[in-house]
Protein backbone atom coordinates (compact mmCIF):
# COMPACT_ATOMS: atom_id res chain seq x y z
CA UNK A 1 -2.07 -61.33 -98.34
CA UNK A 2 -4.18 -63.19 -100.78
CA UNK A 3 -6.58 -61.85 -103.10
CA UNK A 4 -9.67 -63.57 -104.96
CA UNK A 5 -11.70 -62.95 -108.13
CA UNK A 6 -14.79 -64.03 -107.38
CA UNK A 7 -17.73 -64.20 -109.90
CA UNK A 8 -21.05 -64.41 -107.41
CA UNK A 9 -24.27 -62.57 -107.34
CA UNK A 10 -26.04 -60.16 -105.57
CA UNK A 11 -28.31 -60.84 -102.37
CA UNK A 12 -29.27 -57.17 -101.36
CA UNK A 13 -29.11 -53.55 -103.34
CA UNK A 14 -31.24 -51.43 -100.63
CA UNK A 15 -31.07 -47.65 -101.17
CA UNK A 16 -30.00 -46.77 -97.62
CA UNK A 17 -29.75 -42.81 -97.81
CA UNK A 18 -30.56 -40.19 -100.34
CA UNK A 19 -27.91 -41.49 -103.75
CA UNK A 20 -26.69 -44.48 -101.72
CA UNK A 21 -26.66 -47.94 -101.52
CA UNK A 22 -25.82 -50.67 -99.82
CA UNK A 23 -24.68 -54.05 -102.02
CA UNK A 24 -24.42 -57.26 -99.98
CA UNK A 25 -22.88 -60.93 -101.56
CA UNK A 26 -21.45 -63.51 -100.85
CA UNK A 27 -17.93 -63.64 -100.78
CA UNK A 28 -16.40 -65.97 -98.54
CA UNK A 29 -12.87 -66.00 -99.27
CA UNK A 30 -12.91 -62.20 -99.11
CA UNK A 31 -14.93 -62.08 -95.87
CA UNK A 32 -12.86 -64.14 -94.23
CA UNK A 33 -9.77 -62.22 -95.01
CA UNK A 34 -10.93 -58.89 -95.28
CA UNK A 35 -9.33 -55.89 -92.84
CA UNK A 36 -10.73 -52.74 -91.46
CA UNK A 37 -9.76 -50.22 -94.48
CA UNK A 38 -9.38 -52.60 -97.07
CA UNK A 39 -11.34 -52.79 -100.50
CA UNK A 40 -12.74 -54.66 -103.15
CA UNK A 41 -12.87 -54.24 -106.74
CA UNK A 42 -15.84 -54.96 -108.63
CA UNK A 43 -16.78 -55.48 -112.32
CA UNK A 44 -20.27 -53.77 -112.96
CA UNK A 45 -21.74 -56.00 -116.04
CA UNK A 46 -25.24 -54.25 -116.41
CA UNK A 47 -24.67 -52.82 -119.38
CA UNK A 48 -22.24 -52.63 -122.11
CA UNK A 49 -19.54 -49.87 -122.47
CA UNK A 50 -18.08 -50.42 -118.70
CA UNK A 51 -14.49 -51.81 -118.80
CA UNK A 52 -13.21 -50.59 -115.36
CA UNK A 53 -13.87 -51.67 -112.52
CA UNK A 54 -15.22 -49.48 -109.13
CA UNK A 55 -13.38 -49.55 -106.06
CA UNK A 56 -15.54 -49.86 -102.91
CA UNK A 57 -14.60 -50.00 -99.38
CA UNK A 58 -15.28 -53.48 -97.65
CA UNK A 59 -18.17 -51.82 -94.93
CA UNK A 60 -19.09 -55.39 -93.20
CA UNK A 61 -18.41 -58.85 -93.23
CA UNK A 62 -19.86 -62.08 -91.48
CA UNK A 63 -18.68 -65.80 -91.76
CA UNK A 64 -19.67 -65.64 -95.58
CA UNK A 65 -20.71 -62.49 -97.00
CA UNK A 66 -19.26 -58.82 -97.71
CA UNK A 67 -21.36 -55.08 -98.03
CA UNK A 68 -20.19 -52.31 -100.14
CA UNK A 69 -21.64 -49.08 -99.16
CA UNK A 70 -21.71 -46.86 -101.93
CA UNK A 71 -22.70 -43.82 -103.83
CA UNK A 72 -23.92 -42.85 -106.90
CA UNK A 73 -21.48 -40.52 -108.59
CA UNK A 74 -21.29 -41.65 -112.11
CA UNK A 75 -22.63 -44.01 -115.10
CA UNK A 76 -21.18 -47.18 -113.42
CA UNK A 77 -22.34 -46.79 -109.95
CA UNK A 78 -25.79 -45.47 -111.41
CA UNK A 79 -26.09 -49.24 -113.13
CA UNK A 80 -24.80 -50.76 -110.36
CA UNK A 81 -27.92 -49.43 -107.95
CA UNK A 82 -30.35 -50.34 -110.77
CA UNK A 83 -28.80 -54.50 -110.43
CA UNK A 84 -31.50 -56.73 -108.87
CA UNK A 85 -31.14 -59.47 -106.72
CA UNK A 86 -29.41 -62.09 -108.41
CA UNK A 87 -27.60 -60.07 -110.64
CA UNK A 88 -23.83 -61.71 -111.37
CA UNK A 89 -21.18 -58.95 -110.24
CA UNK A 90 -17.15 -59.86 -110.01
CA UNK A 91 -15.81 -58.96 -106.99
CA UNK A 92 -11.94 -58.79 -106.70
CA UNK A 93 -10.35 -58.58 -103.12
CA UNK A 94 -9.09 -57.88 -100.20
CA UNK A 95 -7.13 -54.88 -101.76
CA UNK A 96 -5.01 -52.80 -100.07
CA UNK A 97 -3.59 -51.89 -96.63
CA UNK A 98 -5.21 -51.47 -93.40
CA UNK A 99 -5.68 -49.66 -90.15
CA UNK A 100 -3.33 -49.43 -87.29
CA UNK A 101 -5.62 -50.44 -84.36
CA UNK A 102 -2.76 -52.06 -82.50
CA UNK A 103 -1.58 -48.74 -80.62
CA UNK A 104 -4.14 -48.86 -78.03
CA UNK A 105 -6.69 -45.70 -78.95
CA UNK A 106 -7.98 -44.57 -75.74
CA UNK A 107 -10.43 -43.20 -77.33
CA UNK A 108 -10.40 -44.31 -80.64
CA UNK A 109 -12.34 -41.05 -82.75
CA UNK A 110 -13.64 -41.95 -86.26
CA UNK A 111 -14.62 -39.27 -88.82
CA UNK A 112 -16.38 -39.77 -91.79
CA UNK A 113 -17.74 -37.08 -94.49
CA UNK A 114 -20.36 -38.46 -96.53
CA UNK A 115 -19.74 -41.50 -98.03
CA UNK A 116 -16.45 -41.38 -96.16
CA UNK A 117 -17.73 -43.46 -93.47
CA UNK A 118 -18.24 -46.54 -95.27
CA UNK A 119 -14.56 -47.05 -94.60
CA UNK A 120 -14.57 -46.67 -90.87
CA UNK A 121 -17.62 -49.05 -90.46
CA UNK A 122 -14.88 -52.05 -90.31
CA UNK A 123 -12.82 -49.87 -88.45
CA UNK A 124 -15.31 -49.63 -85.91
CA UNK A 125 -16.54 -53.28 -85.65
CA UNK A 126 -12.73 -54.55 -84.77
CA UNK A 127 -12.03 -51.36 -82.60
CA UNK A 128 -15.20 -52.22 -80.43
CA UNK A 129 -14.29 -56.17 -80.14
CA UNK A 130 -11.34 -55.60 -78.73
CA UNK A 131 -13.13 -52.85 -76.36
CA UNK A 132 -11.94 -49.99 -77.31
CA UNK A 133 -13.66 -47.01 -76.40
CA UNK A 134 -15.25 -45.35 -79.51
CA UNK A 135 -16.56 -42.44 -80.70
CA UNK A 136 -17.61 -41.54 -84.40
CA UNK A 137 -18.02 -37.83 -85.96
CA UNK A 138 -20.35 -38.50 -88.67
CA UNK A 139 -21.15 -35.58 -91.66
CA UNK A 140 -23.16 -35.07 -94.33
CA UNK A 141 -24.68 -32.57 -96.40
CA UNK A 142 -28.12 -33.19 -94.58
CA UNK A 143 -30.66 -35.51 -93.08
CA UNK A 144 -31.21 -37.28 -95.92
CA UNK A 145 -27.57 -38.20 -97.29
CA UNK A 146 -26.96 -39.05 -93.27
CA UNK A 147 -25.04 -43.09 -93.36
CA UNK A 148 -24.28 -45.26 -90.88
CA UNK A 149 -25.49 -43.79 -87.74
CA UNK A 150 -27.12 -46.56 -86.49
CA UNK A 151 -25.15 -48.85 -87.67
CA UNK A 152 -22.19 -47.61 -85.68
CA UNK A 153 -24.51 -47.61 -82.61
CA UNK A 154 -25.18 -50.73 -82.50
CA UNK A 155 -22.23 -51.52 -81.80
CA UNK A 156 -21.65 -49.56 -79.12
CA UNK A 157 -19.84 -46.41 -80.91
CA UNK A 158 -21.16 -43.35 -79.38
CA UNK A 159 -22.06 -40.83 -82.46
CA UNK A 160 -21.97 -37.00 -82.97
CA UNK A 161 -23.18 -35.65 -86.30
CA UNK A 162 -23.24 -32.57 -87.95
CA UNK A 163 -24.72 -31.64 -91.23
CA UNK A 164 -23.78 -28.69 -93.35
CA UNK A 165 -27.31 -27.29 -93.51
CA UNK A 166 -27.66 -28.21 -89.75
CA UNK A 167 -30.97 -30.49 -90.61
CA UNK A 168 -29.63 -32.81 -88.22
CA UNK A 169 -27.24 -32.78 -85.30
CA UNK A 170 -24.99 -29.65 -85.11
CA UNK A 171 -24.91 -27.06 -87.78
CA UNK A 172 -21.23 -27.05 -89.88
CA UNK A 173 -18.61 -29.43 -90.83
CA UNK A 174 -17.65 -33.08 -89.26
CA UNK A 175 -14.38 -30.77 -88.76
CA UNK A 176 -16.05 -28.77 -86.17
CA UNK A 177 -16.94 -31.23 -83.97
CA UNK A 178 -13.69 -32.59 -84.12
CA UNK A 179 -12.25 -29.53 -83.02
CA UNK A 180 -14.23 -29.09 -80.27
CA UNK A 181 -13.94 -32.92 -79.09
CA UNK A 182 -10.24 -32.28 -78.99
CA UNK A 183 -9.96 -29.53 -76.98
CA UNK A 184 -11.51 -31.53 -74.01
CA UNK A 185 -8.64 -32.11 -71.72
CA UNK A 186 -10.04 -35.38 -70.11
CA UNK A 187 -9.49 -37.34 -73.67
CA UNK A 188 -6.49 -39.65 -72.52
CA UNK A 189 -4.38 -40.99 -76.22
CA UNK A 190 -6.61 -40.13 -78.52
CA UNK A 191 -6.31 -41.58 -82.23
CA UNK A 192 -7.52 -40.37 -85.26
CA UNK A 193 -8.96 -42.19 -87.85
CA UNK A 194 -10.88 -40.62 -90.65
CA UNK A 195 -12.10 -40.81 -94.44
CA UNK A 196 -13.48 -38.46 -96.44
CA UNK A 197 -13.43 -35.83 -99.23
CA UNK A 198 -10.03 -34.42 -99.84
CA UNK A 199 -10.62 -30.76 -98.56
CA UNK A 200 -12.14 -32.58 -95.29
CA UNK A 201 -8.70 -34.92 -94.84
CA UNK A 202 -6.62 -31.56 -95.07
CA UNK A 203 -8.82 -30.03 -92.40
CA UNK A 204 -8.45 -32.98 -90.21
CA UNK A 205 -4.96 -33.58 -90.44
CA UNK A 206 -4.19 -29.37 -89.67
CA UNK A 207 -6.53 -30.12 -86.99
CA UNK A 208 -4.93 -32.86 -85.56
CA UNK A 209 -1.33 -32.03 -86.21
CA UNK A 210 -2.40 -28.60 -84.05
CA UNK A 211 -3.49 -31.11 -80.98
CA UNK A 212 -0.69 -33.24 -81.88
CA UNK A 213 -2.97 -36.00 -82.34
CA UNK A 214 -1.75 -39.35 -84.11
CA UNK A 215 -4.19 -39.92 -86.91
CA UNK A 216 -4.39 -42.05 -89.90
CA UNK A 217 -6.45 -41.72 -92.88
CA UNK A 218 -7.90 -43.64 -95.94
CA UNK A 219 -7.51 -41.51 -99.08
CA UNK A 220 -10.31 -41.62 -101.68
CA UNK A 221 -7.96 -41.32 -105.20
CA UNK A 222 -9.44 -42.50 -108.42
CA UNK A 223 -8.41 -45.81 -109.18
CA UNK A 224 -8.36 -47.58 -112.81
CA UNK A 225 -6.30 -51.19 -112.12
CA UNK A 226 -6.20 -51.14 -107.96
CA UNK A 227 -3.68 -53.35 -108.66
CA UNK A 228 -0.46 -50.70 -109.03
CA UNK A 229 0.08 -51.18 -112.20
CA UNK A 230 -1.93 -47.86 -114.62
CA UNK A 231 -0.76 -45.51 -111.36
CA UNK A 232 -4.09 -43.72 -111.81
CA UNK A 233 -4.57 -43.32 -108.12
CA UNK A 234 -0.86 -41.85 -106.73
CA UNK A 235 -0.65 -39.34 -104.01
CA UNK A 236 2.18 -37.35 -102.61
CA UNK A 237 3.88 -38.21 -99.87
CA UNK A 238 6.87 -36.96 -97.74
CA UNK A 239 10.16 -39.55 -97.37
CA UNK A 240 12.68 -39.00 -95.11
CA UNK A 241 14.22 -35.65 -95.49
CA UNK A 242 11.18 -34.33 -97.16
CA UNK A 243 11.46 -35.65 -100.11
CA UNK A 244 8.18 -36.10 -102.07
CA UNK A 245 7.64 -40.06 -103.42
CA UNK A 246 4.86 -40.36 -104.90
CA UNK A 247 2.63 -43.80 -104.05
CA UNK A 248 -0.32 -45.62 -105.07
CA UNK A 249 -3.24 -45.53 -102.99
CA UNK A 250 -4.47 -49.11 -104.48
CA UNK A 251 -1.26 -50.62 -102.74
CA UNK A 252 0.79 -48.54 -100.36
CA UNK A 253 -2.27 -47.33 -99.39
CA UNK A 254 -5.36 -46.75 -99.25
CA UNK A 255 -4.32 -46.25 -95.30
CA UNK A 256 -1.54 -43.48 -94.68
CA UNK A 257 -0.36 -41.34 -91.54
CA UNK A 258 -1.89 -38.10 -91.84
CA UNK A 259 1.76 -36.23 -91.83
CA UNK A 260 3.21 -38.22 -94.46
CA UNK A 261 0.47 -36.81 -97.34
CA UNK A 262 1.65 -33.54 -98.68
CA UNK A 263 -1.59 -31.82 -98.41
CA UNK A 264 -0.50 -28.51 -100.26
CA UNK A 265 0.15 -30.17 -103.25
């Protein structure tokens, strides 16, 4: 698949939740080529000191232009929310795999913790075109770190949310709900998709291997190059007779089966 460096400028930075924003340009090389759990790589230039750049999930696209949902976790993403309109950024992409959406989800459940979700918003735009039912398990800390909820209905994704602090929807983990949405009988093949923190992939994927649910998830790894090369960003992952390989998320990934991660590791 091709990739493109593209040196453009901003056209939105819009605080969207509580330590998160939501970065739209225009991109249309990417756009047009762009996947549901692919990324972009982008050079942050406000400021000097900043020689990486930050990998963020590809949330939207239209005919010409890209979003990045993101949150502020560090010195580079704090810059990046303070860029105004206009500012140049370089935008490197489509990186990285996809989703599977071509083994007919009936439903389709998404489940996103926190900033998690920004990879399933993609996800969820292509699911619901080809109409496929939907559903999305949305969590956050509380009310006012909450993303994407109406986004996703919008689109016709029907939403359950839980916070941990119960400000908003039900009280506990994203985990929770998915437990109880699995133990409903009527669900026909349900698939798993989901994105997250690392302790909520683990739960998910014990979860799901316990309904023997098919489920794939986007890991969240650190990333220096996202282009293979530094291996910053490797997981472990089971081969054949249980071996343990271990692979990059920047290019085997960031999309992987939920049984081939070796979670206790």
């Amino acid at each position: 698949m091709n990739t493109y460096d593209i040196n453009t400028t901003i056209l939105s930075n819009e605080e969207v939740a509580e330590d998160h924003y939501l970065l739209r340009c225009e991109c249309y090389e990417i756009a047009k080529r762009a996947q549901p759990g692919q990324f972009a790589h982008v050079l942050i230039t406000n400021g000097a000191g900043l020689l990486l750049r930050r990998p963020f999930t590809i949330y939207t696209v239209d005919d010409s232009h890209i979003t990045m949902l993101y949150q502020i976790i560090g010195e580079g993403t704090q810059r990046l929310s303070e860029m105004p309109i206009g500012a140049s950024v370089q935008v490197l992409g489509p990186l990285g795999n996809t989703f599977d959406i071509d083994c007919n989800p009936n439903p389709a459940i998404l489940v996103g913790g926190g900033a998690g979700i920004a990879s399933l918003m993609l996800l969820a735009a292509s699911l619901r075109t080809q109409g496929t039912e939907t559903l999305g398990l949305v969590g956050a800390q509380h009310r006012k770190r909450l993303l994407s909820v109406d986004d996703l209905e919008t689109i016709g994704v029907t939403v359950h949310i839980a916070t941990d602090d119960g400000s908003i929807g039900q009280h506990g983990f994203v985990t929770d709900l998915l437990t109880d949405l699995l133990s409903n009988n009527d669900l026909n093949r349900p698939i798993v998709y989901a994105c997250g923190p690392h302790g909520m992939l683990t739960a998910v994927s014990k979860i799901t291997s316990e309904f023997e649910v098919p489920t794939q998830v986007a890991m969240e790894n650190r990333m220096g190059c996202a282009m293979g090369v530094c291996l910053g960003c490797v997981c472990p992952v089971r081969i054949g007779d249980n071996r343990i390989e271990y692979q990059r998320v920047c290019t085997e990934g960031p999309v992987f089966n939920a049984t081939e991660i070796a979670w206790e590791i």
